[in-house]
Protein backbone atom coordinates (compact mmCIF):
# COMPACT_ATOMS: atom_id res chain seq x y z
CA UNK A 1 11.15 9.18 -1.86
CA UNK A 2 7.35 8.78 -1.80
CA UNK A 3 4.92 7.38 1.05
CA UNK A 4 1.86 6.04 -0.94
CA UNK A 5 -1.24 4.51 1.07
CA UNK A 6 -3.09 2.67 -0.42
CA UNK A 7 -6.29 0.66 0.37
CA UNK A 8 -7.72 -2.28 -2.14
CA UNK A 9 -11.31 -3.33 -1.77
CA UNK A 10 -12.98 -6.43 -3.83
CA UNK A 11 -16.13 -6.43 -4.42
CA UNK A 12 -18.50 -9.00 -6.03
CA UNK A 13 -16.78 -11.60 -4.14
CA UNK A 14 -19.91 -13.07 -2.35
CA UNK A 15 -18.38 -12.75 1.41
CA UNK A 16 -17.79 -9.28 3.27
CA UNK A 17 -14.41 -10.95 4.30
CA UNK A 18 -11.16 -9.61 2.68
CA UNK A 19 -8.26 -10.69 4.89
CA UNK A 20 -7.70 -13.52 2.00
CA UNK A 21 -7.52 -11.35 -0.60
CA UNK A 22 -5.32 -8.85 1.61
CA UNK A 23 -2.94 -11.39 2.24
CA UNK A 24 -2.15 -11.96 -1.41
CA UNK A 25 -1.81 -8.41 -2.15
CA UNK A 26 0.60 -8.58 0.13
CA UNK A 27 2.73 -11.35 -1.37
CA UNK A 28 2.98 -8.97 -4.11
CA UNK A 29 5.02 -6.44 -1.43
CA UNK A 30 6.66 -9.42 0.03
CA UNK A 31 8.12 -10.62 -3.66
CA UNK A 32 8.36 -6.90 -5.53
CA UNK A 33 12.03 -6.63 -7.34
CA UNK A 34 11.27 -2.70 -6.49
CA UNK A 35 12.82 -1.54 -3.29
CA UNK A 36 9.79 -0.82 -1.96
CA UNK A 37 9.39 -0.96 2.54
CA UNK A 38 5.96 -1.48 3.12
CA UNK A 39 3.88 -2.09 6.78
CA UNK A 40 0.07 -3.40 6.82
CA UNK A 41 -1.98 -1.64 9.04
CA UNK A 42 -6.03 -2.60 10.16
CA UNK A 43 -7.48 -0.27 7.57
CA UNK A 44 -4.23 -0.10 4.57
CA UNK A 45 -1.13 -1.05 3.46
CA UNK A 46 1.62 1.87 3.56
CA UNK A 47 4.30 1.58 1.15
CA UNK A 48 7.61 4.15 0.59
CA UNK A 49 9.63 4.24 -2.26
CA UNK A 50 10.58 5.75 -5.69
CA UNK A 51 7.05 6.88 -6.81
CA UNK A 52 7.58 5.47 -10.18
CA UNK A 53 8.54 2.05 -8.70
CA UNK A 54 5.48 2.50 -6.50
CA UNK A 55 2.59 3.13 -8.28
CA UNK A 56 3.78 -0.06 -10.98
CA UNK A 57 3.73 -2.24 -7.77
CA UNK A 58 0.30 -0.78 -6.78
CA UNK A 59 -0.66 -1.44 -10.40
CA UNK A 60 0.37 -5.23 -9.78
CA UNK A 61 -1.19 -5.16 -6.51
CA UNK A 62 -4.37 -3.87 -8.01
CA UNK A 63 -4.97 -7.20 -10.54
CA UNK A 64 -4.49 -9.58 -7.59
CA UNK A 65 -8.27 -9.42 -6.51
CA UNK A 66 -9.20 -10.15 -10.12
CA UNK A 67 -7.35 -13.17 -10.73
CA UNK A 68 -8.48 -14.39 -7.72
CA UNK A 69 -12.39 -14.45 -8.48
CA UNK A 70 -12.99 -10.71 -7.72
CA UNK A 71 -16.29 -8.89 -10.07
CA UNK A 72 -15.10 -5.49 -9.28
CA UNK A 73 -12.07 -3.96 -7.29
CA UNK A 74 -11.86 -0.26 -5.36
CA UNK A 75 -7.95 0.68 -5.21
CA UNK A 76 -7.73 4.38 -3.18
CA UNK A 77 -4.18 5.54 -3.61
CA UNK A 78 -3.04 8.09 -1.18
CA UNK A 79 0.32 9.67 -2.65
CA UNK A 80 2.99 11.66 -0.11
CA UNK A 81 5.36 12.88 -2.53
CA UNK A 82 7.95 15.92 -0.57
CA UNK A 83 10.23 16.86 -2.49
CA UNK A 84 11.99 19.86 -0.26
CA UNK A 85 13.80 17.05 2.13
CA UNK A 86 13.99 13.55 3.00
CA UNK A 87 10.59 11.80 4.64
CA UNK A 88 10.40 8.54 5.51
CA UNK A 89 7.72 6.41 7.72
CA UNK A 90 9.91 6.67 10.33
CA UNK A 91 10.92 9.62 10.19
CA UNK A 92 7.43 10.98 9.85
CA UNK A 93 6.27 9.33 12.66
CA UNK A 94 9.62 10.18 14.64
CA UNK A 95 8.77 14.00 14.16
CA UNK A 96 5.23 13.47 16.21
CA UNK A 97 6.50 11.45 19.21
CA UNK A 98 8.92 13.96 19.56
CA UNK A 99 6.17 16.50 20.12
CA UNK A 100 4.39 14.70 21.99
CA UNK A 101 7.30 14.24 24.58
């Protein structure tokens, strides 16, 4: 189980507003055959799966800017692969309220 962030950025597009083109990368979550979870924050989109399954639905993700009019798109992938137990969102964000109790 992976956690990948990852942030896409169009550029070219003529406005310095992206929510349009965030909300149909996010269809792409919404309708992926992967069994991917996924929450949208301000700044990304956090997604946790199989990595494999992953990074071909960030690949997907990726063209959406272009076939909607995008020049130019900036994908930043942020990949957190552990591999000596189970992590989850949750459960990484579990382990810091707990501390902070």
């Amino acid at each position: 189980m992976a956690i990948v962030e990852v942030t896409i950025v169009p550029l070219g597009t003529g406005s310095p507003s992206v929510s349009h083109y965030v909300a149909e990368v996010h269809k792409v979550l919404e309708q992926a055959e992967e069994a991917v979870k996924f929450q949208l924050t301000p700044m990304s989109t956090i997604i946790e799966g199989e990595l494999d399954e992953l990074l071909t639905v960030v690949r997907r993700m990726h063209e959406v800017p272009f076939m909607k009019g995008a020049a130019r798109v900036n994908t930043t992938i942020r990949i957190d692969d552990r591999r000596d137990k189970a992590a989850t969102m949750e459960s990484k964000l579990k382990s810091v309220r707990d501390k902070l109790e």
